[in-house]
Each structure stands twice: as C-alpha cells, then as structure tokens.
N, C-alpha and C. Protein backbone atom coordinates (compact mmCIF):
# COMPACT_ATOMS: atom_id res chain seq x y z
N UNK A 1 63.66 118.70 119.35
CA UNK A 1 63.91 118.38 117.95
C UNK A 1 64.44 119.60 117.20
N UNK A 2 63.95 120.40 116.95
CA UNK A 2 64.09 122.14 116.73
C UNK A 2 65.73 122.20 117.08
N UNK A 3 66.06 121.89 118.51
CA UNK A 3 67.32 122.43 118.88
C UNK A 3 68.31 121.16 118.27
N UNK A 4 68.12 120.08 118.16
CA UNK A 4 68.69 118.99 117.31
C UNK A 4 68.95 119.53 115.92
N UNK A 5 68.23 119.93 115.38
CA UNK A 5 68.33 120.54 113.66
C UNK A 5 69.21 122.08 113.22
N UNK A 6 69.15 122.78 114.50
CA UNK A 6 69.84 123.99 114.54
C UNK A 6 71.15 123.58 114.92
N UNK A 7 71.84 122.63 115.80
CA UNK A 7 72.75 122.60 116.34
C UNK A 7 73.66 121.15 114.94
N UNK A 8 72.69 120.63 114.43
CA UNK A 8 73.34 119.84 112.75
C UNK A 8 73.39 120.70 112.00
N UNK A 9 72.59 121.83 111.54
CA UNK A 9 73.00 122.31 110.68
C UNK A 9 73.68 123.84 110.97
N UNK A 10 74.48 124.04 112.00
CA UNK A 10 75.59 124.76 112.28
C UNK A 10 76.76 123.92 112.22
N UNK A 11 76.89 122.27 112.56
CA UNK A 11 78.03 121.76 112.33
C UNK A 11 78.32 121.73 111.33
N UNK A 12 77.06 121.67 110.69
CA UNK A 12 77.37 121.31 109.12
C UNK A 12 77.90 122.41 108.29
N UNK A 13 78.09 123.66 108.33
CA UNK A 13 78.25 125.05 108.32
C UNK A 13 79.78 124.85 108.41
N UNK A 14 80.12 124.70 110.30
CA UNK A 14 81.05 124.64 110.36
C UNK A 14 82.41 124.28 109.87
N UNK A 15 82.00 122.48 109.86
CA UNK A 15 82.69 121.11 109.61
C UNK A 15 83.64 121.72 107.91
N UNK A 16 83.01 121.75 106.95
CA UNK A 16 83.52 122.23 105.82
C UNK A 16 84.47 123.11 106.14
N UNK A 17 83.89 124.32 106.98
CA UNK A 17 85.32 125.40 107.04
C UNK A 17 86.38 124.82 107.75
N UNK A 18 86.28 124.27 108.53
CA UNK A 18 87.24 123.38 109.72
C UNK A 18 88.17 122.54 108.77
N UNK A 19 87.03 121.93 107.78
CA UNK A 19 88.20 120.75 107.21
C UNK A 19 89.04 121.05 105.59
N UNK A 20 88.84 122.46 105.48
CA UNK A 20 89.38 123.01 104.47
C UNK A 20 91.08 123.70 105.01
N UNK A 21 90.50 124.06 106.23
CA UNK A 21 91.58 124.52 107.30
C UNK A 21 92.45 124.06 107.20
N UNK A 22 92.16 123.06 107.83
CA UNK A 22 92.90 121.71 108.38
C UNK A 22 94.07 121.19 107.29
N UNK A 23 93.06 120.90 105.84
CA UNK A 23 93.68 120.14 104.79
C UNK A 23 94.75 121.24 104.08
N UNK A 24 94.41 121.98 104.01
CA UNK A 24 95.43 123.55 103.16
C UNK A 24 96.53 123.73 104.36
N UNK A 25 96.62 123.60 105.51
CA UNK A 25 97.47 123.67 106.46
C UNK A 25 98.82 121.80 106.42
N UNK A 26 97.62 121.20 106.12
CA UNK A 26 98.48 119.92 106.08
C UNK A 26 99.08 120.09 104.67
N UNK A 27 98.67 120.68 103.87
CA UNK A 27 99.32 120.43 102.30
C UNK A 27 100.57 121.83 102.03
N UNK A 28 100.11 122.76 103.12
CA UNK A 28 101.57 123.96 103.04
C UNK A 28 102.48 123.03 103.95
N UNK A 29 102.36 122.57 105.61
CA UNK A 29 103.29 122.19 105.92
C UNK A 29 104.12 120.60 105.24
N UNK A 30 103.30 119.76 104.48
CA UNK A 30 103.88 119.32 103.83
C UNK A 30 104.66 119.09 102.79
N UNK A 31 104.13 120.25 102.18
CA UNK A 31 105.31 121.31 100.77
C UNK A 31 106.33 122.06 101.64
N UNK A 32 106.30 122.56 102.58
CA UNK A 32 107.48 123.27 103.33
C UNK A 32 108.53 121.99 103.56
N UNK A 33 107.93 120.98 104.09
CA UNK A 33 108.45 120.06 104.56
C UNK A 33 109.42 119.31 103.09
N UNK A 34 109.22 119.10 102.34
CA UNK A 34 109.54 118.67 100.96
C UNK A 34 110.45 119.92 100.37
N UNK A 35 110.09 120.80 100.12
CA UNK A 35 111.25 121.84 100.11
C UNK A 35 112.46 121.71 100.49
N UNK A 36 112.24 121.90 102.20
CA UNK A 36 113.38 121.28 102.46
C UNK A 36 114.53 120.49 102.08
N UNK A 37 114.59 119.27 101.45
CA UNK A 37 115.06 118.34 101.33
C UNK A 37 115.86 118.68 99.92
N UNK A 38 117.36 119.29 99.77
CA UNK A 38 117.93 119.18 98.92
C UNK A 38 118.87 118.23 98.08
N UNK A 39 119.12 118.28 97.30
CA UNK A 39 120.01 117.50 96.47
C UNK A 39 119.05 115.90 95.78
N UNK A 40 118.07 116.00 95.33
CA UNK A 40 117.24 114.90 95.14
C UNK A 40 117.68 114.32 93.80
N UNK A 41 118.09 112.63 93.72
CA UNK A 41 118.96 112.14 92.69
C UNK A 41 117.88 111.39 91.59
N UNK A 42 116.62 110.89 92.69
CA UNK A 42 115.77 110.00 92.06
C UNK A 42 114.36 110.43 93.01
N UNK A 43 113.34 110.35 92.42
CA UNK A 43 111.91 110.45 93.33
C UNK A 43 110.99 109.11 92.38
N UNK A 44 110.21 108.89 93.20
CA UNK A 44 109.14 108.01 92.63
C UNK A 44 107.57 107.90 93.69
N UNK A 45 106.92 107.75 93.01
CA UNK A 45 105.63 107.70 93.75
C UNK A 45 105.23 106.19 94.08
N UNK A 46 105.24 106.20 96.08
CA UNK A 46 105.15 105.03 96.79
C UNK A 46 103.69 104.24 95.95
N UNK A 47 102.72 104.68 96.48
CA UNK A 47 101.64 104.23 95.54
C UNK A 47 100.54 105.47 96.04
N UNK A 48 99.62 104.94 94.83
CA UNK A 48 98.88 105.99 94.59
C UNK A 48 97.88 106.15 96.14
N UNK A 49 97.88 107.48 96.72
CA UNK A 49 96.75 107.92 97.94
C UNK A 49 95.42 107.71 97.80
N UNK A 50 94.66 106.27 98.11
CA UNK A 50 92.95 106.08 97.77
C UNK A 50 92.24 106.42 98.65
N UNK A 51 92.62 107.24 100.03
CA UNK A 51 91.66 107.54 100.88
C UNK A 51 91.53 109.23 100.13
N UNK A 52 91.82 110.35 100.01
CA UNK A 52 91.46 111.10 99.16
C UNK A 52 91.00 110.88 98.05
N UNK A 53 91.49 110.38 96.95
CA UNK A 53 90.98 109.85 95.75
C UNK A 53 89.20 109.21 96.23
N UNK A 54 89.28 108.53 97.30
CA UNK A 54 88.08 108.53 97.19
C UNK A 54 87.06 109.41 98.27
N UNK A 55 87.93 110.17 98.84
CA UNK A 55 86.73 111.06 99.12
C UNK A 55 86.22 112.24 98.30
N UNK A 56 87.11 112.78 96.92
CA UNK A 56 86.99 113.63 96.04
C UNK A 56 85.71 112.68 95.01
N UNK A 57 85.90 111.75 95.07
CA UNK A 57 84.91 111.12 94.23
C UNK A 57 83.35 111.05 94.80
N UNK A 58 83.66 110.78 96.16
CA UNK A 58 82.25 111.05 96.95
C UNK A 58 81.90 111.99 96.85
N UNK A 59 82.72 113.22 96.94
CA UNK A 59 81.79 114.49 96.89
C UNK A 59 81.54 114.81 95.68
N UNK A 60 82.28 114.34 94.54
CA UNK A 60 81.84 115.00 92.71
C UNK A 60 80.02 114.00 92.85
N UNK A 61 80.36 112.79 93.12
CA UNK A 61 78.90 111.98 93.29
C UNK A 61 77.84 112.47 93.52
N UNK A 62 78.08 113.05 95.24
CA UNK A 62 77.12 113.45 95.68
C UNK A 62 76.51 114.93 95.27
N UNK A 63 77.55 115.76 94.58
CA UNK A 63 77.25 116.84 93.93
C UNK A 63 76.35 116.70 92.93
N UNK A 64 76.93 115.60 92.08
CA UNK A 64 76.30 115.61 91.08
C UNK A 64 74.80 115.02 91.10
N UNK A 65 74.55 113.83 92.38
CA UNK A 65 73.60 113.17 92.66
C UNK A 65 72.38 114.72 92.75
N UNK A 66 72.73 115.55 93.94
CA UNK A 66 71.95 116.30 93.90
C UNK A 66 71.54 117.49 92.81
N UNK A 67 72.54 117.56 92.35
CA UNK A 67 72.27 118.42 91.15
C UNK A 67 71.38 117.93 89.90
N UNK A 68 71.32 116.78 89.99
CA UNK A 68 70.43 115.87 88.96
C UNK A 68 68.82 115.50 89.49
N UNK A 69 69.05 115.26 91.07
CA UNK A 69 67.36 115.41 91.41
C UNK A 69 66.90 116.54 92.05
N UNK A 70 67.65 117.60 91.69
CA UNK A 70 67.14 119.02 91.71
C UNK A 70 67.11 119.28 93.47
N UNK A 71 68.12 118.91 94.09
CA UNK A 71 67.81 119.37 95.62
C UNK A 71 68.76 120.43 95.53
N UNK A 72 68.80 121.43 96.75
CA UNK A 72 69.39 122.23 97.30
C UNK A 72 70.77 122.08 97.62
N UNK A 73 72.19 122.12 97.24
CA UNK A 73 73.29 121.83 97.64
C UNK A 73 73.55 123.66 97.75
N UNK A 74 74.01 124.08 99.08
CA UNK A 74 74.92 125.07 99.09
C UNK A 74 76.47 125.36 98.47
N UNK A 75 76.38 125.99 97.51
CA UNK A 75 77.79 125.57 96.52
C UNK A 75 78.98 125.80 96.82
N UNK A 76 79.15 126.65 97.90
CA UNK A 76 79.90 126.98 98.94
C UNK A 76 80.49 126.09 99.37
N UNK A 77 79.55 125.22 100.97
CA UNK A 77 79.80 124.12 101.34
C UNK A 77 80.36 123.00 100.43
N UNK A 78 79.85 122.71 99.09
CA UNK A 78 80.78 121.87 98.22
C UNK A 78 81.85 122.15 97.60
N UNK A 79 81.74 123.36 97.43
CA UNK A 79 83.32 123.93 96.90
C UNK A 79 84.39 123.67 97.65
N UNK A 80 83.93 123.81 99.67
CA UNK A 80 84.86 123.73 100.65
C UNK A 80 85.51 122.60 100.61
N UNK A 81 84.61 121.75 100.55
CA UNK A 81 84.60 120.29 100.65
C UNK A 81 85.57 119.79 99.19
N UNK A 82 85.27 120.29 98.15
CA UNK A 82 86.03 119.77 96.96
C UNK A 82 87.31 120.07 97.19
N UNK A 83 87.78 121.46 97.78
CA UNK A 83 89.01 122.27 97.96
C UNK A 83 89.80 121.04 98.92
N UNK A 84 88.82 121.12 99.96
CA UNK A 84 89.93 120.44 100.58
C UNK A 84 90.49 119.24 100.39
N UNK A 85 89.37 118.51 99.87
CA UNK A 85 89.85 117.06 99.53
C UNK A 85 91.06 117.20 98.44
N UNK A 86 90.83 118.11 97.82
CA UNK A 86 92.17 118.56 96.22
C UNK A 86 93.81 118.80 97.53
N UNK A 87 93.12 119.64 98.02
CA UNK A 87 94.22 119.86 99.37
C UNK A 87 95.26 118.09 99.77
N UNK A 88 94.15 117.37 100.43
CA UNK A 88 94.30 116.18 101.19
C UNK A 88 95.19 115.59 100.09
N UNK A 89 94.23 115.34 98.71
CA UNK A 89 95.40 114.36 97.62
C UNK A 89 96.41 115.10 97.30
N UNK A 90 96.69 116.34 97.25
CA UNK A 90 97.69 117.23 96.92
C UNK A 90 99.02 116.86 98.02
N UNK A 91 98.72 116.87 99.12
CA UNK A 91 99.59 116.40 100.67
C UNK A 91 99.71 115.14 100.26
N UNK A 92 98.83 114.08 100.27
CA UNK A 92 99.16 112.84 100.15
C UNK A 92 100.35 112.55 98.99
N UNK A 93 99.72 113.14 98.01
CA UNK A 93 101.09 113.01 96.44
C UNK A 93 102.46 112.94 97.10
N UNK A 94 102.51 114.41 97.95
CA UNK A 94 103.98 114.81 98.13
C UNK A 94 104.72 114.06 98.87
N UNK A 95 103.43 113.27 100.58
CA UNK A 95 104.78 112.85 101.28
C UNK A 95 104.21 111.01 100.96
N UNK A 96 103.89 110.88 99.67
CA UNK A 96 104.02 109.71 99.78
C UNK A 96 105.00 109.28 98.43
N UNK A 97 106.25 109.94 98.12
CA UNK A 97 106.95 110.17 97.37
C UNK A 97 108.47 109.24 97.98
N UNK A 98 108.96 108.65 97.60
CA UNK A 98 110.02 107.81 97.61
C UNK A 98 111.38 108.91 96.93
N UNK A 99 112.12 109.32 98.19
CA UNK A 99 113.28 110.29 97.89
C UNK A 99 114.45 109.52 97.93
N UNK A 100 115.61 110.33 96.97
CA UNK A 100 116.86 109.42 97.18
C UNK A 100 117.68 110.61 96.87
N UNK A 101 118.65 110.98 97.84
CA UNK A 101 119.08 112.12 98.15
C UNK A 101 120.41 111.91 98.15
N UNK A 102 121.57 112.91 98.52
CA UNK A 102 123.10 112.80 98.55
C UNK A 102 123.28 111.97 100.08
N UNK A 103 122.06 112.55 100.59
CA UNK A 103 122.16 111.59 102.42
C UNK A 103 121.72 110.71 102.62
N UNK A 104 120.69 109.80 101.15
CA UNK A 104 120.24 108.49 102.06
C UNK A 104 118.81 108.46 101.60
N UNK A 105 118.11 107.66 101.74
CA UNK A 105 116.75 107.05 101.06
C UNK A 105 115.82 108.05 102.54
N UNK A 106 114.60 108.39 101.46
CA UNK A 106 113.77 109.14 102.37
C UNK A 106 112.20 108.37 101.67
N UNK A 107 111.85 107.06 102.35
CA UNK A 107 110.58 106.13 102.10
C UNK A 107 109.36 107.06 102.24
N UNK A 108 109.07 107.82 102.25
CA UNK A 108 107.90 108.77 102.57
C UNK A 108 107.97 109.89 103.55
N UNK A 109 107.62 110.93 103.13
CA UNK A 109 107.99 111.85 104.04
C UNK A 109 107.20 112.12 105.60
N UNK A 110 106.24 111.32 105.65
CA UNK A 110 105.55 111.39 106.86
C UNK A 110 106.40 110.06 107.93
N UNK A 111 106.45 109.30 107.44
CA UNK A 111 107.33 108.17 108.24
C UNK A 111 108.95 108.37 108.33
N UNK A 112 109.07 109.09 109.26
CA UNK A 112 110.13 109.67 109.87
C UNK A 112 111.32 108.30 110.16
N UNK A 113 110.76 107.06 110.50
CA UNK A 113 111.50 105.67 111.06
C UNK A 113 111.61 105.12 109.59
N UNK A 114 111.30 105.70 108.35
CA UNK A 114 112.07 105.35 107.27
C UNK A 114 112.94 106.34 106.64
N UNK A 115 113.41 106.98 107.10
CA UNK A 115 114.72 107.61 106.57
C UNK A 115 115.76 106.95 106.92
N UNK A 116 116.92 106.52 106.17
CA UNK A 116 117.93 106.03 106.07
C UNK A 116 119.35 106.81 105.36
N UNK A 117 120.17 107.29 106.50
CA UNK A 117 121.24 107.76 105.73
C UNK A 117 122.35 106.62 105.05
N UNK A 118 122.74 107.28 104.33
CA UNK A 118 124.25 105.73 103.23
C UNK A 118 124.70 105.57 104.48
N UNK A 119 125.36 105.84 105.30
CA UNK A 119 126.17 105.68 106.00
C UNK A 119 125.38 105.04 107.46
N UNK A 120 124.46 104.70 107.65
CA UNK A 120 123.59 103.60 108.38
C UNK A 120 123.59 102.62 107.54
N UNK A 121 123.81 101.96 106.43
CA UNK A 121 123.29 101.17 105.54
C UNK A 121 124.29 99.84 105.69
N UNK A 122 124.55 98.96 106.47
CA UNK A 122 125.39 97.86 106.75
C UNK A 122 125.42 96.78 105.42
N UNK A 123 124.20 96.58 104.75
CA UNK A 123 124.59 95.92 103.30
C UNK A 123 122.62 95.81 102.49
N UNK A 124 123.24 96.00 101.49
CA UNK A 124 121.52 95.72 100.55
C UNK A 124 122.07 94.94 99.83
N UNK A 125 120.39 94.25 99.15
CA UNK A 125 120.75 93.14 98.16
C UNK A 125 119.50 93.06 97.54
N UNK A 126 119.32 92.89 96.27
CA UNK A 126 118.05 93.07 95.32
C UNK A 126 117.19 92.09 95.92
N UNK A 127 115.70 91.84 95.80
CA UNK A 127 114.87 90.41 96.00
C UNK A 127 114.10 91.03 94.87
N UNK A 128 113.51 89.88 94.45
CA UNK A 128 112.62 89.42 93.25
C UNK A 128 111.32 89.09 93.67
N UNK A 129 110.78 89.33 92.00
CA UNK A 129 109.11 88.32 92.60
C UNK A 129 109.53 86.95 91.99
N UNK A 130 108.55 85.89 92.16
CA UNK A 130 108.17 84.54 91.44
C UNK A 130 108.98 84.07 90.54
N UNK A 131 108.83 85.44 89.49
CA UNK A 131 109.24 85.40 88.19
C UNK A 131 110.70 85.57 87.88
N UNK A 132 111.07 86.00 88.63
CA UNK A 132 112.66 86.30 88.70
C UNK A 132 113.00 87.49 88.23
N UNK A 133 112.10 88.25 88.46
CA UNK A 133 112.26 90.20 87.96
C UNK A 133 112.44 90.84 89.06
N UNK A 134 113.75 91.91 88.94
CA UNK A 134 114.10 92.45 90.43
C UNK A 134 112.56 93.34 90.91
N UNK A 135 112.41 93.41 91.61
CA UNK A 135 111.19 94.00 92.56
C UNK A 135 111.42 95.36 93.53
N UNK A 136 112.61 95.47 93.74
CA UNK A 136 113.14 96.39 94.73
C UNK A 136 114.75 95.94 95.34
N UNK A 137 114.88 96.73 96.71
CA UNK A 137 115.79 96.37 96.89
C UNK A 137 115.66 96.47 98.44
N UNK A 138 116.69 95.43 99.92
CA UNK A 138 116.65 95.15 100.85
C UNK A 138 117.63 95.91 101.66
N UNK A 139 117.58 96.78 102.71
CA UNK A 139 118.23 97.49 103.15
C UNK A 139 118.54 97.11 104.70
N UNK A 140 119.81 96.48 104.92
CA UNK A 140 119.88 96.45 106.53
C UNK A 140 120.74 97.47 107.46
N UNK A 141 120.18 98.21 108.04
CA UNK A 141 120.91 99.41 108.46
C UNK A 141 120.44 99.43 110.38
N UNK A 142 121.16 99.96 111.01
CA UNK A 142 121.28 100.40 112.30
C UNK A 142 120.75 101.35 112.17
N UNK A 143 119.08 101.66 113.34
CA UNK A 143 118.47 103.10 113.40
C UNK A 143 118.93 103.74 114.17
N UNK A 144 118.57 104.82 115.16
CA UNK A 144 119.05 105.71 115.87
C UNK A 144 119.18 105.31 117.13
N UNK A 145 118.53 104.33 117.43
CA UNK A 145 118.41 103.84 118.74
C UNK A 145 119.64 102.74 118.68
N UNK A 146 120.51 102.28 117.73
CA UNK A 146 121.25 101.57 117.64
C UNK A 146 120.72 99.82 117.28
N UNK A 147 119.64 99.93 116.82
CA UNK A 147 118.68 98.36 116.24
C UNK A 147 119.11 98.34 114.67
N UNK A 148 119.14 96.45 114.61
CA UNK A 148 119.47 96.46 113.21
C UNK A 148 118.00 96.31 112.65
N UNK A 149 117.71 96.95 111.56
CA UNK A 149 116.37 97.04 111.26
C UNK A 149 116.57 96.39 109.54
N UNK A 150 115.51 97.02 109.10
CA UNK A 150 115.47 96.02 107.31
C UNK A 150 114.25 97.15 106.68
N UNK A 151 114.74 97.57 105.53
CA UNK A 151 113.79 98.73 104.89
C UNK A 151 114.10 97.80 103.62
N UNK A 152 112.41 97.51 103.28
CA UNK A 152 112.65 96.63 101.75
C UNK A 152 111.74 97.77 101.11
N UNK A 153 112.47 98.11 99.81
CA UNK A 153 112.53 99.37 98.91
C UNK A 153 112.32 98.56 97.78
N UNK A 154 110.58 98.94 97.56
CA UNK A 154 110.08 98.92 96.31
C UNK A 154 110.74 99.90 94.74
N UNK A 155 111.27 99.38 94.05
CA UNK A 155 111.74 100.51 93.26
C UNK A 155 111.36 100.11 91.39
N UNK A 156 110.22 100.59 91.01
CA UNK A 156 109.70 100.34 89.57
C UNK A 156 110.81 100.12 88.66
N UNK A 157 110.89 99.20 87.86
CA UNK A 157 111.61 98.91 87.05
C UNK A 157 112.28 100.32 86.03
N UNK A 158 111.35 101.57 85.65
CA UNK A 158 111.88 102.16 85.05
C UNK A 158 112.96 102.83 85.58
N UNK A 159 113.24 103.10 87.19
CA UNK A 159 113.94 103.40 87.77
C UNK A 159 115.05 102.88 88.25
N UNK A 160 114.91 101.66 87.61
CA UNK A 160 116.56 100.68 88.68
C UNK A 160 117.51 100.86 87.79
N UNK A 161 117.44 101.23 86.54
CA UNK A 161 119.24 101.64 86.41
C UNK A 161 119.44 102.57 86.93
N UNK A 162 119.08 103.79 87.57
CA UNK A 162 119.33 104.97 87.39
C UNK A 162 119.70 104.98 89.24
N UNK A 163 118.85 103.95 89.76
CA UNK A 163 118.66 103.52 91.37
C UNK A 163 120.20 102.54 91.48
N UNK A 164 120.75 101.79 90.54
CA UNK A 164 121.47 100.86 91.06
C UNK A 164 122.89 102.16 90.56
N UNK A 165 122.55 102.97 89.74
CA UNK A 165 124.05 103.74 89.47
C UNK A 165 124.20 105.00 90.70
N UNK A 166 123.39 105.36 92.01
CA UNK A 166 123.06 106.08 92.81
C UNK A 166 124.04 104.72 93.64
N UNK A 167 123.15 103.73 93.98
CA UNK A 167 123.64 102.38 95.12
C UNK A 167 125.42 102.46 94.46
N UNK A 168 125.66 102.06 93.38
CA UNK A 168 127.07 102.29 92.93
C UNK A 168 127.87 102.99 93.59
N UNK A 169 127.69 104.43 93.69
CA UNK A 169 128.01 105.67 94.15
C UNK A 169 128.48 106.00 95.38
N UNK A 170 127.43 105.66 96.14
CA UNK A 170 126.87 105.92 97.25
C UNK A 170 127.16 104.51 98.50
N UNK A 171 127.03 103.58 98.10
CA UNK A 171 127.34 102.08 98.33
C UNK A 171 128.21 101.03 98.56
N UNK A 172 128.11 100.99 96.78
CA UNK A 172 129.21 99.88 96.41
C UNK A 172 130.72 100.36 96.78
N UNK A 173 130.98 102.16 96.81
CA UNK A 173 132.46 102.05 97.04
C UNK A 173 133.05 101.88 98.84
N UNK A 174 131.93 101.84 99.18
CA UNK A 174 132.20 101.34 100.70
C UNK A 174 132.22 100.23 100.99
N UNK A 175 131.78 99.07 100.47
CA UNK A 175 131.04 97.71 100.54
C UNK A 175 132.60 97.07 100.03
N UNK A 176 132.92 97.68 98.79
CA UNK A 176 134.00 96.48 98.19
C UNK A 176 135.14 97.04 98.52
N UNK A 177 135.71 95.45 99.21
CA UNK A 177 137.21 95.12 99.91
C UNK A 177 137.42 94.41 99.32
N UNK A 178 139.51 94.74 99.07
CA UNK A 178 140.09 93.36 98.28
C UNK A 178 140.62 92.33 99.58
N UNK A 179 140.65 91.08 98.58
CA UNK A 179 140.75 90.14 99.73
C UNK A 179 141.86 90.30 100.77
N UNK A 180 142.95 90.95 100.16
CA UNK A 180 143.74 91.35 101.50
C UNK A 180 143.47 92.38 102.68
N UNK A 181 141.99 93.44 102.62
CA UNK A 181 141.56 93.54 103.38
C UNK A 181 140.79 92.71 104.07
N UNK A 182 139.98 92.12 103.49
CA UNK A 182 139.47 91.01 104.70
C UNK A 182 139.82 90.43 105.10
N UNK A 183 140.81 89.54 104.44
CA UNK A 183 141.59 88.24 105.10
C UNK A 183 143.03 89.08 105.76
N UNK A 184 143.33 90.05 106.01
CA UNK A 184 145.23 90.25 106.01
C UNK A 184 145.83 89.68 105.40
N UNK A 185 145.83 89.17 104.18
CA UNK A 185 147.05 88.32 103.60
C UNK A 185 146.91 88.63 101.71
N UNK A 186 147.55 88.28 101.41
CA UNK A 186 147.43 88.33 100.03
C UNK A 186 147.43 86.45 99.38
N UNK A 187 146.74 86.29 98.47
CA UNK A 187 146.64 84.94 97.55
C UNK A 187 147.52 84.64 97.29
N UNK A 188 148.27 83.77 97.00
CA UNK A 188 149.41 83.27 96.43
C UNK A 188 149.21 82.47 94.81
N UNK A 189 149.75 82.52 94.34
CA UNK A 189 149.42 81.29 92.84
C UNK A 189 148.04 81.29 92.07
C-alpha cells in the first residue's frame, strides 16, 4: 500500500510537468505552423474548442472546490495544470481557424486533407438551410491522389460578401465561358 501511494503521488508530481510540456510545445508548433501561411484574405473561427474550454473549467472548479473546504492544493501543480490547459485552448483557437489565402481555402490547420488550392477547385455552389439563408458554400475539387472529393464550407454570414468577392477573384474568372467557348459556334438571331 505504502509503495502504491509513493508511486501516485510521484505521477502526480510528474503528470502536470509532462502535460504543460506537451501543451506549450503543441501551441509553439502550432503558431510556427500558422505563421507560415502568407497572404491571408479572410480568417474565421471553425467553432469554438470545448474539450479545453472544458478542461480549464475543471481545474478553476476544482481549485476553487478545494480552496473553499480548506484542503491542501499544491499551487504549483495547479498553476501547471491551468498553464497548460490556457496552452491547449490557445493551440486549439489557432488551428481551428478557417483560412482563405492567395492559394486556396485552408479548413483548419491540423486537417491537412482539407486544404484546397483555386486551382483544384472543379466548381462550388452556395447551399442553404430550411430557411433559405446561404449557410456556406460546396466545393468539388480533385485531391492529390487524383479523387473527386466535396469540402462543404461553413462561412458566417458576416463574412460572405467579403468570401463571395475572394470566390469572384479567384473563381468566377476561370469558371465563366462564353457560349462560343463551349459550344464552338456562335448564336445566331
């Protein structure tokens, strides 16, 4: 029993420093990673990160739980623990950020199989909800492996003029042919 209690409360020692590590390492290489990425036309936040959000809340809880029935919290160990979780939502913010760049839609920066350059993009077309309010927009593009795939792009209303004058740009002047390109012929009358 003795060696059961010495060997928990060294993990427990440990675990905090480990996962402060861990999280400050995931939140530099994911700011390096975001750096990277120049020429940004539009950003928006995919949705909000609730697995941090709620582990920062567990630990203000449990801080506070103990601090109110007067037990022993090492302030250390909770500081580690607060840091990193600030760390974790700090990473989460960045690569769960919706990029739109001079090269092409970047859906989150951790999901690598949603980047889409313009020039993969074979045709989009708005879809709606219920109500008949645009909702986003539908992307059918060829990935790397040569598959036709479909990226449906949530895009908040405050953002779609500013999103459809980028698609304009970037898009529409590839997309539109006059009918004598498509057909070879010209209309008559």
């Amino acid at each position: 029993m003795n060696a059961m209690t010495e060997l928990l409360r060294t993990l427990h020692g440990v675990l905090p420093v480990c996962f402060f590590g861990v999280t400050l390492l995931f939140f530099v290489v994911t700011l390096f990673h975001y750096w990277q990425i120049r020429e940004v036309h539009l950003r928006w936040l995919r949705r909000w990160p609730l697995l941090p959000t709620g582990f920062l809340l567990l630990v203000v809880a449990l801080g506070a739980y103990a601090a109110l029935s007067e037990q022993p919290v090492p302030i250390l160990r909770l500081s580690l623990y607060f840091a990193g979780g600030l760390f974790w939502l700090g990473a989460a913010l960045v690569s769960e950020q919706v990029l739109i760049t001079n090269c092409g839609i970047i859906d989150g920066l951790s999901r690598h199989d949603r980047y889409v350059g313009w020039g993969q993009i074979l045709d989009y077309f708005p879809w709606q909800d219920p109500n008949g309010r645009v909702r986003g927009f539908a992307f059918l593009f060829v990935d790397r492996r040569n598959r036709r795939r479909r990226l449906n792009l949530a895009v908040p209303p405050a953002r779609q003029p500013a999103f459809r004058r980028v698609l304009a740009r970037y898009l529409d002047t590839r997309f539109e042919m006059t009918v004598q390109q498509c057909y070879g012929k010209t209309l008559e009358g």
